[in-house]
Every structure is written in structure tokens, then in C-alpha cells.
Protein backbone atom coordinates (compact mmCIF):
# COMPACT_ATOMS: atom_id res chain seq x y z
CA UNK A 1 0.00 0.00 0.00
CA UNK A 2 2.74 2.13 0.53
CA UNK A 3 3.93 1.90 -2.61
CA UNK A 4 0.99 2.43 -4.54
CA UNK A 5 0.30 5.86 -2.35
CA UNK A 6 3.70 6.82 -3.30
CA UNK A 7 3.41 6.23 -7.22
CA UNK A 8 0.00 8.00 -6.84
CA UNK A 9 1.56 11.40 -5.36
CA UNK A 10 4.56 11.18 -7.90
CA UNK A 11 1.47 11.12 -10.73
CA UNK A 12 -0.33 13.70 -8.81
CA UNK A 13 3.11 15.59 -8.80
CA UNK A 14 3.98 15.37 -12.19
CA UNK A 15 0.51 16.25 -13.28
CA UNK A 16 0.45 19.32 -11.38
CA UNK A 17 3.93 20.45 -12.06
CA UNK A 18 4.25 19.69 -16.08
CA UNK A 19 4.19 22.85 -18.68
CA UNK A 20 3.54 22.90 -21.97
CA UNK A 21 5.46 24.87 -25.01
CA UNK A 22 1.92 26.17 -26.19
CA UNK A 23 1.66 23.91 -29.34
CA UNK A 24 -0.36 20.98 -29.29
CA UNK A 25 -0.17 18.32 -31.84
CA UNK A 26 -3.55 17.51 -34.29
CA UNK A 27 -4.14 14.12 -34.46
CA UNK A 28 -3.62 12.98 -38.30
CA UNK A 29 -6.69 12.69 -40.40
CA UNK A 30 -9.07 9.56 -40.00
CA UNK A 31 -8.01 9.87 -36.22
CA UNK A 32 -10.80 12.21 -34.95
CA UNK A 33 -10.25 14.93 -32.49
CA UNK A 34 -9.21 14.79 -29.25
CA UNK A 35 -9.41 16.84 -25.96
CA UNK A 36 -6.64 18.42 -24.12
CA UNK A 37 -7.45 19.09 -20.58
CA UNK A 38 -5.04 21.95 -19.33
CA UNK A 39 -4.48 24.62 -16.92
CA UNK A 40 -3.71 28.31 -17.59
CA UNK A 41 -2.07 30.38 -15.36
CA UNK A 42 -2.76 34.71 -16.08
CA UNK A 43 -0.87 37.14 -14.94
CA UNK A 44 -2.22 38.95 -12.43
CA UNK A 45 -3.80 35.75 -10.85
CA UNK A 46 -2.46 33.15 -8.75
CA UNK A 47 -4.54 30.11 -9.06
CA UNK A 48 -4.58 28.16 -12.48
CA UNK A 49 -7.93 28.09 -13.67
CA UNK A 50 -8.63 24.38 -15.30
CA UNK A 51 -10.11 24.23 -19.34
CA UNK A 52 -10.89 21.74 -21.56
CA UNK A 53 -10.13 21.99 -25.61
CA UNK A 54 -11.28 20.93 -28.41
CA UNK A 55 -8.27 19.88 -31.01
CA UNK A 56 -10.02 18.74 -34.78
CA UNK A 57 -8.04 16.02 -36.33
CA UNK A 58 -5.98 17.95 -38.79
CA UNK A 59 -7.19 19.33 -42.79
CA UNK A 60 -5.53 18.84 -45.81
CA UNK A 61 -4.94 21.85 -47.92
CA UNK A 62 -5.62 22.53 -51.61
CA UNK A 63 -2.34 21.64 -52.84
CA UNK A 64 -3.01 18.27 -50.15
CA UNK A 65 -6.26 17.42 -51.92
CA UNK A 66 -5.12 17.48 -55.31
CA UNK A 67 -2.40 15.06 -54.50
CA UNK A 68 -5.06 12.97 -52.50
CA UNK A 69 -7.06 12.73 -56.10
CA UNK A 70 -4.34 12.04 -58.08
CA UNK A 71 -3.54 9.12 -55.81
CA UNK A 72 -7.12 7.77 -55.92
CA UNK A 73 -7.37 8.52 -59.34
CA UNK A 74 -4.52 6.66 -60.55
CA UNK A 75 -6.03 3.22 -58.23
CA UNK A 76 -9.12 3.46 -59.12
CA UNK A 77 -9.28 1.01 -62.29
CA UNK A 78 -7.80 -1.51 -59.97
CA UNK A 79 -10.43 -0.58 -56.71
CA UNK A 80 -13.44 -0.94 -58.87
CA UNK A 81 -12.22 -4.33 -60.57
CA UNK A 82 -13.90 -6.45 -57.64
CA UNK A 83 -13.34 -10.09 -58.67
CA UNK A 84 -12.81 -9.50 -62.52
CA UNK A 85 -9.08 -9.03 -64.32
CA UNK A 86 -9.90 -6.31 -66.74
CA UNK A 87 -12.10 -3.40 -67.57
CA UNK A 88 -12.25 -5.07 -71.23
CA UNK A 89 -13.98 -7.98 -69.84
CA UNK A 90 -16.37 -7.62 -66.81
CA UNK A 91 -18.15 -10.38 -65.77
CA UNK A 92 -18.43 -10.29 -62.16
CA UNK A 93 -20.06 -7.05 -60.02
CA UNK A 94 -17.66 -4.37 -60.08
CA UNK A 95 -17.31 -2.58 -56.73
CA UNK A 96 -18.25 0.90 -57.32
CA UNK A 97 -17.04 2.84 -54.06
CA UNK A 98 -18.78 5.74 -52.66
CA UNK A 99 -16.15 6.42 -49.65
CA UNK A 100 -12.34 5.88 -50.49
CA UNK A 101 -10.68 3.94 -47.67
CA UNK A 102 -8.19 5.92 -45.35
CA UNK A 103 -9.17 8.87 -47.35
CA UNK A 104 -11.89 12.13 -46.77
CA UNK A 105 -13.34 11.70 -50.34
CA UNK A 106 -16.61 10.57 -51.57
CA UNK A 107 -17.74 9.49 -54.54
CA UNK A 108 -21.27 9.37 -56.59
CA UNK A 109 -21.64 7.46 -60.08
CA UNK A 110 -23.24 8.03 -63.18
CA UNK A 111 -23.88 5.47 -66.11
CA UNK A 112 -25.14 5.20 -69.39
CA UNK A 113 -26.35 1.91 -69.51
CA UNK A 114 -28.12 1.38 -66.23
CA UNK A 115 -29.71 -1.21 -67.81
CA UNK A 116 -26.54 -3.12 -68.09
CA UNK A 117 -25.10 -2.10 -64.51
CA UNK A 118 -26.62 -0.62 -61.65
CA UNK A 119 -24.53 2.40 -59.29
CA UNK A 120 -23.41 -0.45 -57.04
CA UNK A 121 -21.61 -2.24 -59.76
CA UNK A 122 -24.23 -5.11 -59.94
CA UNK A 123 -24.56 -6.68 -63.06
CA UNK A 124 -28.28 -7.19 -64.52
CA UNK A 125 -28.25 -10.60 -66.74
CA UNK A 126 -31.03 -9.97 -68.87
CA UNK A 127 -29.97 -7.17 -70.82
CA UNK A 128 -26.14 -8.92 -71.38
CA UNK A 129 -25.29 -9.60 -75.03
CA UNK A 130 -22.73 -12.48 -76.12
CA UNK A 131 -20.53 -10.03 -77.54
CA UNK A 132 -20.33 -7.68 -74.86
CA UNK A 133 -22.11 -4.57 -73.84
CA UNK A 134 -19.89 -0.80 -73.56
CA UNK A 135 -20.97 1.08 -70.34
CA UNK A 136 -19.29 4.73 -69.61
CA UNK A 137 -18.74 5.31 -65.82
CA UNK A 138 -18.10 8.96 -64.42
CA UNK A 139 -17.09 9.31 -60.88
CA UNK A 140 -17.35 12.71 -59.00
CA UNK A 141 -14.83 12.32 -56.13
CA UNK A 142 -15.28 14.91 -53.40
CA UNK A 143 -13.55 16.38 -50.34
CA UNK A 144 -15.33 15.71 -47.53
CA UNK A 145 -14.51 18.85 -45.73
CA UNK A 146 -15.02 20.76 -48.51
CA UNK A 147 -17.39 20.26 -51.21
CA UNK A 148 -15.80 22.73 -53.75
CA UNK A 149 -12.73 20.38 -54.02
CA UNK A 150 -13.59 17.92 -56.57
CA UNK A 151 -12.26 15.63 -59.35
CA UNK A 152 -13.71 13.20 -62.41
CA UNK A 153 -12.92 10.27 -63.15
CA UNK A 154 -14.21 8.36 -66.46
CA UNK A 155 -13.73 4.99 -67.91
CA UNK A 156 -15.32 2.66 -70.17
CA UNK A 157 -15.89 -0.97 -69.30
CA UNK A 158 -17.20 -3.93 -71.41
CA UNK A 159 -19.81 -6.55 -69.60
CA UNK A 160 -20.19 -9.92 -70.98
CA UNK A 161 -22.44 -12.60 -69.39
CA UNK A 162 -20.88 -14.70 -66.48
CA UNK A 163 -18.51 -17.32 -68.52
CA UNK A 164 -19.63 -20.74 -67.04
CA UNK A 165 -17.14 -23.70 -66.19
CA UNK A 166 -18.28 -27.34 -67.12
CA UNK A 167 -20.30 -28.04 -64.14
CA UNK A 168 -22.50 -25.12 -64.43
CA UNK A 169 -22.97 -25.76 -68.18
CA UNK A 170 -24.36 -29.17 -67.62
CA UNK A 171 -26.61 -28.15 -64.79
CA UNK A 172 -28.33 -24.81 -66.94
CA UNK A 173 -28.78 -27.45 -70.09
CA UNK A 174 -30.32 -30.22 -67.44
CA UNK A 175 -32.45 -26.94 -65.56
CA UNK A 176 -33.97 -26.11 -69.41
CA UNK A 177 -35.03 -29.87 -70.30
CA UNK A 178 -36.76 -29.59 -67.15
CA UNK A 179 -38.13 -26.21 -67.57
CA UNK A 180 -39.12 -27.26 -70.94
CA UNK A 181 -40.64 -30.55 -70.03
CA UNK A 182 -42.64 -28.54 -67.03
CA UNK A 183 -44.16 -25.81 -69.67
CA UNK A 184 -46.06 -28.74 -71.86
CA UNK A 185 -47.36 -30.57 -69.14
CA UNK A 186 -48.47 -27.67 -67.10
CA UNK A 187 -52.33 -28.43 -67.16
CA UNK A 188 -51.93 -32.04 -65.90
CA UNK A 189 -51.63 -32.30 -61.75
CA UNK A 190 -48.63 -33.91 -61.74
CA UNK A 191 -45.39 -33.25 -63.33
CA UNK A 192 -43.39 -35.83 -65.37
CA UNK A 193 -39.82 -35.38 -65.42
CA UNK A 194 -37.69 -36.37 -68.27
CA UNK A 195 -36.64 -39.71 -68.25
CA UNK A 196 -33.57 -38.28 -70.00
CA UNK A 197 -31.18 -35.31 -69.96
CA UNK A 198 -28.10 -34.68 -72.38
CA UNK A 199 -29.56 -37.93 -73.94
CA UNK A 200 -28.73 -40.13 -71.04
CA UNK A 201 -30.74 -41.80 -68.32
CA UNK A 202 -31.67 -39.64 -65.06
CA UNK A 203 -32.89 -40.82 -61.89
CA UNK A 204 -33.80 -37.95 -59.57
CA UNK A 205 -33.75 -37.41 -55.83
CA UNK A 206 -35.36 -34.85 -53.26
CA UNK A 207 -32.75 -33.17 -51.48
CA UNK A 208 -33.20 -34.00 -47.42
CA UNK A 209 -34.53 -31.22 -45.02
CA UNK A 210 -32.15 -31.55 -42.58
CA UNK A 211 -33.91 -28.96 -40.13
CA UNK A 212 -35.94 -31.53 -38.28
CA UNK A 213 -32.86 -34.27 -37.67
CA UNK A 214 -30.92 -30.77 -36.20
CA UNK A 215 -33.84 -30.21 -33.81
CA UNK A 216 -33.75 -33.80 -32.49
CA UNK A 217 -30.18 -33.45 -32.20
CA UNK A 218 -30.24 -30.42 -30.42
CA UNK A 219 -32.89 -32.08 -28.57
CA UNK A 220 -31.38 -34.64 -27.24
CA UNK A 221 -27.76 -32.69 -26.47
CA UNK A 222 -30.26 -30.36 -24.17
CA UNK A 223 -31.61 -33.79 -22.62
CA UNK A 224 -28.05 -34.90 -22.04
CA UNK A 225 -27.15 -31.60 -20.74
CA UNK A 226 -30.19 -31.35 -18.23
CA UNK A 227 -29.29 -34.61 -17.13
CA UNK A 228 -25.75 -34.13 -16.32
CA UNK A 229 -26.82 -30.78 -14.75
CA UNK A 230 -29.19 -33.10 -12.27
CA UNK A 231 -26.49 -35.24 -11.64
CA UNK A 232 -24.41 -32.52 -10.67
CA UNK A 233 -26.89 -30.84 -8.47
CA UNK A 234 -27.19 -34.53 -6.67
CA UNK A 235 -23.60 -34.23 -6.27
CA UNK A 236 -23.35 -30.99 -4.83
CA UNK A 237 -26.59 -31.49 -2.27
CA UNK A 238 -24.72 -35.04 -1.34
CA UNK A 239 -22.00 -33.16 -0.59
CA UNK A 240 -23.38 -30.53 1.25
CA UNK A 241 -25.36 -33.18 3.41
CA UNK A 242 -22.47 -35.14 3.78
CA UNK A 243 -20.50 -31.61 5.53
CA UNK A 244 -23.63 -31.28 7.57
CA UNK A 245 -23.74 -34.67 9.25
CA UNK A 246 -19.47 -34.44 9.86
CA UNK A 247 -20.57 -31.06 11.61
CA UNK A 248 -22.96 -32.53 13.92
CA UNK A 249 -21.02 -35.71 14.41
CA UNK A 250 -18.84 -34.51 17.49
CA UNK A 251 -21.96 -32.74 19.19
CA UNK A 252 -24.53 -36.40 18.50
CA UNK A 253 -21.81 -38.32 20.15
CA UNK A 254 -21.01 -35.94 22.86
CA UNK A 255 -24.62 -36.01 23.42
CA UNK A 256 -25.10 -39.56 23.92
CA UNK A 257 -21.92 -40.29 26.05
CA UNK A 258 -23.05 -37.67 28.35
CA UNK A 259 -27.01 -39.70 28.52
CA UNK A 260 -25.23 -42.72 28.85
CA UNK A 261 -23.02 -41.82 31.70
CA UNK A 262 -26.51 -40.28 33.64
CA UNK A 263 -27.81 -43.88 33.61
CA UNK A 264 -29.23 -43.92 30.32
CA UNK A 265 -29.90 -46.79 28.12
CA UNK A 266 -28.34 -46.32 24.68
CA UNK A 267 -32.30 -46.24 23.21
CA UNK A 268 -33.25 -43.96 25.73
CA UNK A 269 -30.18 -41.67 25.26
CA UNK A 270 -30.90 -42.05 21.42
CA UNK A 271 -35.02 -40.79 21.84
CA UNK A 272 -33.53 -38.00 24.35
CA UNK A 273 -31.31 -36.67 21.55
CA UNK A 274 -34.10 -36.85 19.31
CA UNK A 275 -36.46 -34.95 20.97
CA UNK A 276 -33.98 -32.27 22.07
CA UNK A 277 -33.77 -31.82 18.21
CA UNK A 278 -37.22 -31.34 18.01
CA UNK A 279 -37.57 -28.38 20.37
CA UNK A 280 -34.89 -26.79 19.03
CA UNK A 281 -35.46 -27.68 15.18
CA UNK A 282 -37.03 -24.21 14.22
CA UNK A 283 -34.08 -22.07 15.63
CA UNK A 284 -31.35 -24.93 13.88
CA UNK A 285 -33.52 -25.88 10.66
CA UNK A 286 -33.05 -29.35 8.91
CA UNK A 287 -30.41 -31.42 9.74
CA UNK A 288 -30.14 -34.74 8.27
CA UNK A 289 -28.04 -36.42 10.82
CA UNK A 290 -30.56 -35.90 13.60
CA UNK A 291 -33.43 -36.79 10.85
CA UNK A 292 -31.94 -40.33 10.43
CA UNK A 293 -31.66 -40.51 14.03
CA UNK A 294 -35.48 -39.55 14.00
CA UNK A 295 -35.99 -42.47 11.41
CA UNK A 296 -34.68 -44.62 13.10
CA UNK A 297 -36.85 -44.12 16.19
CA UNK A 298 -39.68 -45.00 14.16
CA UNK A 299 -38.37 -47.91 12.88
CA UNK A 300 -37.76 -49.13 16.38
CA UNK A 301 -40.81 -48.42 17.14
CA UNK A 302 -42.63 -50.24 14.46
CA UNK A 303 -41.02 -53.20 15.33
CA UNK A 304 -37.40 -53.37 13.92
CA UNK A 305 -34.73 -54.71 16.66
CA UNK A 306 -32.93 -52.37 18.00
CA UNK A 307 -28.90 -53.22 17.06
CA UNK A 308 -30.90 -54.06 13.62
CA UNK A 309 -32.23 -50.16 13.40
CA UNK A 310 -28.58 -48.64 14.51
CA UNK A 311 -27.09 -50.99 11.36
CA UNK A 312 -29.52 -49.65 9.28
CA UNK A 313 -28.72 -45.97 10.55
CA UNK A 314 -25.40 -46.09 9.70
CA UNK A 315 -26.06 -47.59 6.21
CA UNK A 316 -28.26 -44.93 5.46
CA UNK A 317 -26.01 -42.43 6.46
CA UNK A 318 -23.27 -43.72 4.25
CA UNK A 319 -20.49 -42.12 5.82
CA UNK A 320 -17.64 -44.03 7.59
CA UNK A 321 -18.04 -42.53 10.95
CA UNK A 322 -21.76 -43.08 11.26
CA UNK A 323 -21.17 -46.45 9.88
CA UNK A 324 -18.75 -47.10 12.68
CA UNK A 325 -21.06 -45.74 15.28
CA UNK A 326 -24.44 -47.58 13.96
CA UNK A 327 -21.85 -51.14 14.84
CA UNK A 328 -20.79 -49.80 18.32
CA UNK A 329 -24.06 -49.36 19.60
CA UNK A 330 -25.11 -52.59 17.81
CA UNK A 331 -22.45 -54.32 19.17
CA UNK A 332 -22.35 -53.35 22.60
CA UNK A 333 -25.81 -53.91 22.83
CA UNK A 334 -25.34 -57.43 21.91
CA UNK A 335 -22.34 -57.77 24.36
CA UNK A 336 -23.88 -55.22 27.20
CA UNK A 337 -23.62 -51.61 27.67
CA UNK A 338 -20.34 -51.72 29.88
CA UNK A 339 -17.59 -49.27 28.60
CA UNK A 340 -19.28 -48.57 25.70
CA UNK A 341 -19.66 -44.65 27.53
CA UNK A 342 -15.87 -44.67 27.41
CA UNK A 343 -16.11 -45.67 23.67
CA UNK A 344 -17.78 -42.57 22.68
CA UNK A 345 -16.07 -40.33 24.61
CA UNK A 346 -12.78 -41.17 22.68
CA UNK A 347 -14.75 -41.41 19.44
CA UNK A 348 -16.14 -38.17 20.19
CA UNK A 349 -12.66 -36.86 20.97
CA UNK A 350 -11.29 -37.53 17.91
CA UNK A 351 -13.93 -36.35 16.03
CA UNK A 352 -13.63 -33.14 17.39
CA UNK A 353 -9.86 -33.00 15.72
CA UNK A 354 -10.90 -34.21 12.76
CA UNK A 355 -13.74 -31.83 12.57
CA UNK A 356 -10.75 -29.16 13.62
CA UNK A 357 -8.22 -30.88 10.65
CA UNK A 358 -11.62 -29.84 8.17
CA UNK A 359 -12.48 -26.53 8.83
CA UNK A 360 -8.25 -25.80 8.82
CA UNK A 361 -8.40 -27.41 5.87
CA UNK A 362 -11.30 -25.88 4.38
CA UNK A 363 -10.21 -22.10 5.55
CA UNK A 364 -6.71 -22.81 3.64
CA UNK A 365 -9.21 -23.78 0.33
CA UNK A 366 -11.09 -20.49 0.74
CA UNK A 367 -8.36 -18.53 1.11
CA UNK A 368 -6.35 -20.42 -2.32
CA UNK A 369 -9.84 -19.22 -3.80
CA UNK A 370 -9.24 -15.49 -2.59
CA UNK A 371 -5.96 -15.09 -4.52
CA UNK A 372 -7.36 -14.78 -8.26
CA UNK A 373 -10.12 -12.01 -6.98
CA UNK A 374 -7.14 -10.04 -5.56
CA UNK A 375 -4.70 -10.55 -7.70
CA UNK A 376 -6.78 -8.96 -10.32
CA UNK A 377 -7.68 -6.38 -8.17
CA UNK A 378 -4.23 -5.56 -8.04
CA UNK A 379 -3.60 -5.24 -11.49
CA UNK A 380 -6.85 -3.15 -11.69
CA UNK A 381 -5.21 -0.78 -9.09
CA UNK A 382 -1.50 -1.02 -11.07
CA UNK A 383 -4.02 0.12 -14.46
CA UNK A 384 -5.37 2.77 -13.23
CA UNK A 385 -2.12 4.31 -10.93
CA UNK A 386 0.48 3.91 -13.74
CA UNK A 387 -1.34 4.60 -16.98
CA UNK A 388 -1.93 8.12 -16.07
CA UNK A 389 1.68 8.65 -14.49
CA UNK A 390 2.85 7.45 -18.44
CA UNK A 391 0.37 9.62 -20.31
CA UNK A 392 1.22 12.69 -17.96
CA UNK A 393 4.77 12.36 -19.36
CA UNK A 394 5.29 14.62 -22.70
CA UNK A 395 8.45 12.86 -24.72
């Protein structure tokens, strides 16, 4: 922190102190303006009184713009070609610009034969002759700051229908037959197509709509997604249930050691830990260790054997340590209750450390989570202290 406050009052320094020559640079053309935030100091006053100015990206002059059309004059045949290799043979849309790139000029079109091409260059097929077609262009290329400065540019092209490769030849002389073979036929309900083209047996087939099989697809990627999103939300909850019951681990079997050393037996130390749940389950809220222990109640009470019900207990809890506690109390209750307070009071001992070991271990997690959030926050902070500092500098 110290450093950061000092690089802060060196920028606030060198902002404050820095003087300018009185010239400011324009920013070259295509650049846009800029604003200059300074502060003048009059004589007569002491305190500098702060402004902000408004520097326009810098004008060519007339000598500037004539060079500028001479440039764009002299490219011009070559912008306008588009895909074609010659102004003597056009058969592709030309690309007639109306803005020159990285240049202030604009440019509007006339024709002669609009018939033939339209101001965008596009070519219209129907009025195309096999021997070509002559079309005069004139361009009228402006300054865009200044609407007196202006040049023409003229040239004649020649447009000739699109010259087709093999491929497309076949498939225009296969499109007429067709064509041809739909116009006779065209008050019957149903249209016969030839049974041959270019003299030679066809056999037709309807191209597939592939729309619907990309819906079920997309279909059943969502499904799969949804379900691995359940999955993962089981994972997460059996996780989160699983960090509840360690929690209350410690606290169950300091519970029942401490009934069990009163004079308790281990079913009446279980329903007393049970019901002290219930009176305080509004202020604690759900807790699924004490609800199995709950469950388990029941089952007892319905009939199940008691070591039989702890078994199942521990099953159901699927954990280690409730396994291993479920078999104590089944055991013991086979073999009788002696020493089986002592039992719990270690177990319960070294759950507490392990329940210490997890929350160490989960506070060093947490804390290996922190570093990305401030490390960024760092560089944020480094942004915004040392860009300034550089930009104050004048080289």
C-alpha cells in the first residue's frame, strides 16, 4: 500500500507540475479529435484556472487534396475491378465505391447503360449480349470537408455474361429440359420429369430437409445436458449433506456419552437426543443427521430390533463414521452396555480434531480461492495508478 500511495503522489506531482510549449499536436486525419485538458495560469492571478479543448483532427490543404485525387485517381481502375481481371472484360459485379478507404473523399456514379449495370456495380443478366455490352462510368470524387474540391474520373468498361465452367454448363442445359418438359405438361396435376437429360438416363432425388434431424439433435444434447446438470446438483446437495452430518457428528456423540453416563440406556439416550432436536429444530432448521436418528426411532418403534435399526442408521447415512457408530451401539448392545460410555467419549474426541483438521483445511481452500479475486484487483489498481503517471509524461 505504501507503494501504490507513493506512485499516486509522484502522478499527482507530475501532473500538477508539467508545462507545456503552447503547441499541441492535431491528431492525423481519420483519427478524430481529441481533448486536451489543461491549466492556464494569467498574470495577475495566482490560481490556475482548469479548461478543456477541443483539437479537430488535422485538414488537408488545396495543394493536399489534389495530390489525394491524383492518388485515388490513378487506383481506381484496380479498386473498382472487384473479382474481374480487366475493364475489357467484366463479368463479375464491379465494386463501385462511394467512400475511399483511409481517405476524406466521396464518390457518386453516373452510367449510361443502367440497364446493363446498376450504381453499385451489380450486373443485370437480362440485358447482357454475347458479344459484350460498352458502359461509360463517371465518378465525382469529393472532399469531404469541402465540397468545392472535386475531381472526375471516367472509364469505359465492357460486360459480358458470367462465362460458365463445365459443371455449371451441364446443370443450366439439365435446368432447361426440365423447364421445358414442365411448360407442356403444365395443365396435368402432376409433373413428369424427363426420363432423360443430355440424352442419357436420369434418376432424380429430393434433397433432405435436414432442419428436423438438427432439432432432435439439439434435442437430445439439451436432454443430455439437463441430465448431467441433475447429476451434478445430486452431487453438490450429497456433498453438502455429507459436511452437515461431519458437523454434527462430534456434538450427536457428545450427546449420547453424556445420557449414557446419567444412567441412560443407549435407546433412551438415542429418543432424548431426538427430541432435544425437536424443540430446538425451528431455531437450527433441517439437519439430516438428527433426521436419520429420527428415522430410526420410528423404525424401532414399528417393530425393527434395535442393534438391527442402529445398522440400518449407519447404512443410510453412508459415511464411515456413522457407519462405525451404527456397529458400536449394535455391538455393545449385543455384548452389554459396559464401557461402551468410554467408547464414545474417545470417538467423540477424535472427532472433534478431525472436525478441527476440516475446517483448517477448508479455511486454507477459501483462502487459495481469494488469490485470483485479488490478484486482479491488483492489477486493476496497477491500471489505473500507472497509466496516467505514463500519459502525464510529454516525450
Amino acid at each position: 500500500m505504501l507503494v501504490i500511495g507513493g506512485i499516486l503522489l509522484a502522478s499527482d506531482f507530475m501532473q500538477s507540475v508539467r508545462e507545456t510549449d503552447g503547441v499541441i499536436e492535431r491528431n492525423s486525419y481519420g483519427k478524430g479529435s481529441k481533448l486536451e485538458d489543461l491549466e492556464v495560469t494569467v498574470q495577475g492571478k495566482a490560481e490556475k484556472i482548469p479548461i478543456e479543448v477541443e483539437i479537430a483532427e488535422r485538414q488537408y490543404s488545396s495543394k493536399e487534396v489534389l495530390e489525394v485525387f491524383d492518388r485515388i485517381i490513378s487506383r481506381m481502375d484496380e479498386l473498382i475491378l472487384g473479382e474481374n481481371k480487366s475493364l475489357d472484360r467484366i463479368e463479375q459485379d464491379m465494386v463501385l465505391l462511394t467512400k475511399i478507404p483511409d481517405a476524406p473523399v466521396e464518390v457518386s456514379w453516373e452510367l449510361d447503360r443502367y440497364d446493363v449495370l446498376n450504381v453499385r456495380g451489380e450486373i443485370q443478366p437480362d440485358n447482357l449480349k454475347e458479344e459484350g455490352t460498352l458502359v461509360n462510368l463517371s465518378a465525382v470524387l469529393t472532399y469531404r470537408e469541402n465540397a468545392e474540391e472535386q475531381a472526375l474520373y471516367q472509364c469505359t468498361v465492357k460486360v459480358f455474361p458470367r462465362t460458365l465452367d463445365e459443371d455449371e454448363k451441364v446443370r443450366k442445359r439439365i435446368e432447361e429440359e426440365i423447364q421445358k418438359q414442365e411448360k407442356e405438361c403444365r395443365t396435368s396435376k402432376l409433373v413428369k420429369l424427363p426420363d432423360k437429360v443430355l440424352n442419357r438416363e436420369a434418376v432424380y432425388y429430393q434433397k433432405m430437409d435436414f432442419r428436423g434431424l438438427v432439432l432432435v439433435i439439439m434435442a437430445a444434447l439439451i436432454g443430455v445436458l439437463l441430465y448431467a446438470l441433475e447429476i451434478q446438483k445430486r452431487g453438490k446437495e450429497k456433498e453438502k449433506k455429507k459436511g452437515q452430518m461431519l458437523l454434527d457428528y462430534p456434538e450427536i456423540l457428545n450427546k449420547m456419552s453424556l445420557f449414557l453416563g446419567a444412567g441412560m440406556t443407549a435407546k433412551r439416550a438415542w429418543r432424548k437426543v431426538v427430541e432435544d432436536y425437536e424443540r430446538q429444530k425451528e431455531s437450527w432448521g433441517e439437519r439430516y443427521a438428527y433426521e436419520e436418528m429420527k428415522r430410526t426411532c420410528h423404525e424401532m418403534d414399528s417393530g425393527v430390533r434395535e442393534s438391527e435399526s442402529y445398522e440400518n442408521f449407519g447404512r443410510r447415512c453412508d459415511i464411515q463414521v456413522y457407519v462405525r457408530f451404527g456397529a458400536l451401539l449394535s455391538q455393545n448392545l449385543r455384548k452389554g452396555t459396559k464401557g461402551l460410555t468410554q467408547l464414545l467419549k474417545l470417538e467423540a474426541i477424535q472427532a472433534f480434531e478431525e472436525r478441527k483438521a476440516r475446517a483448517k483445511r477448508l479455511g486454507e481452500e477459501a483462502g487459495t480461492k481469494l488469490l485470483l479475486p485479488m490478484f486482479l484487483m491488483l492489477a486493476i489498481v496497477l491500471v489505473i495508478v500507472i497509466v496516467p503517471a505514463f500519459l502525464s509524461v510529454q516525450i
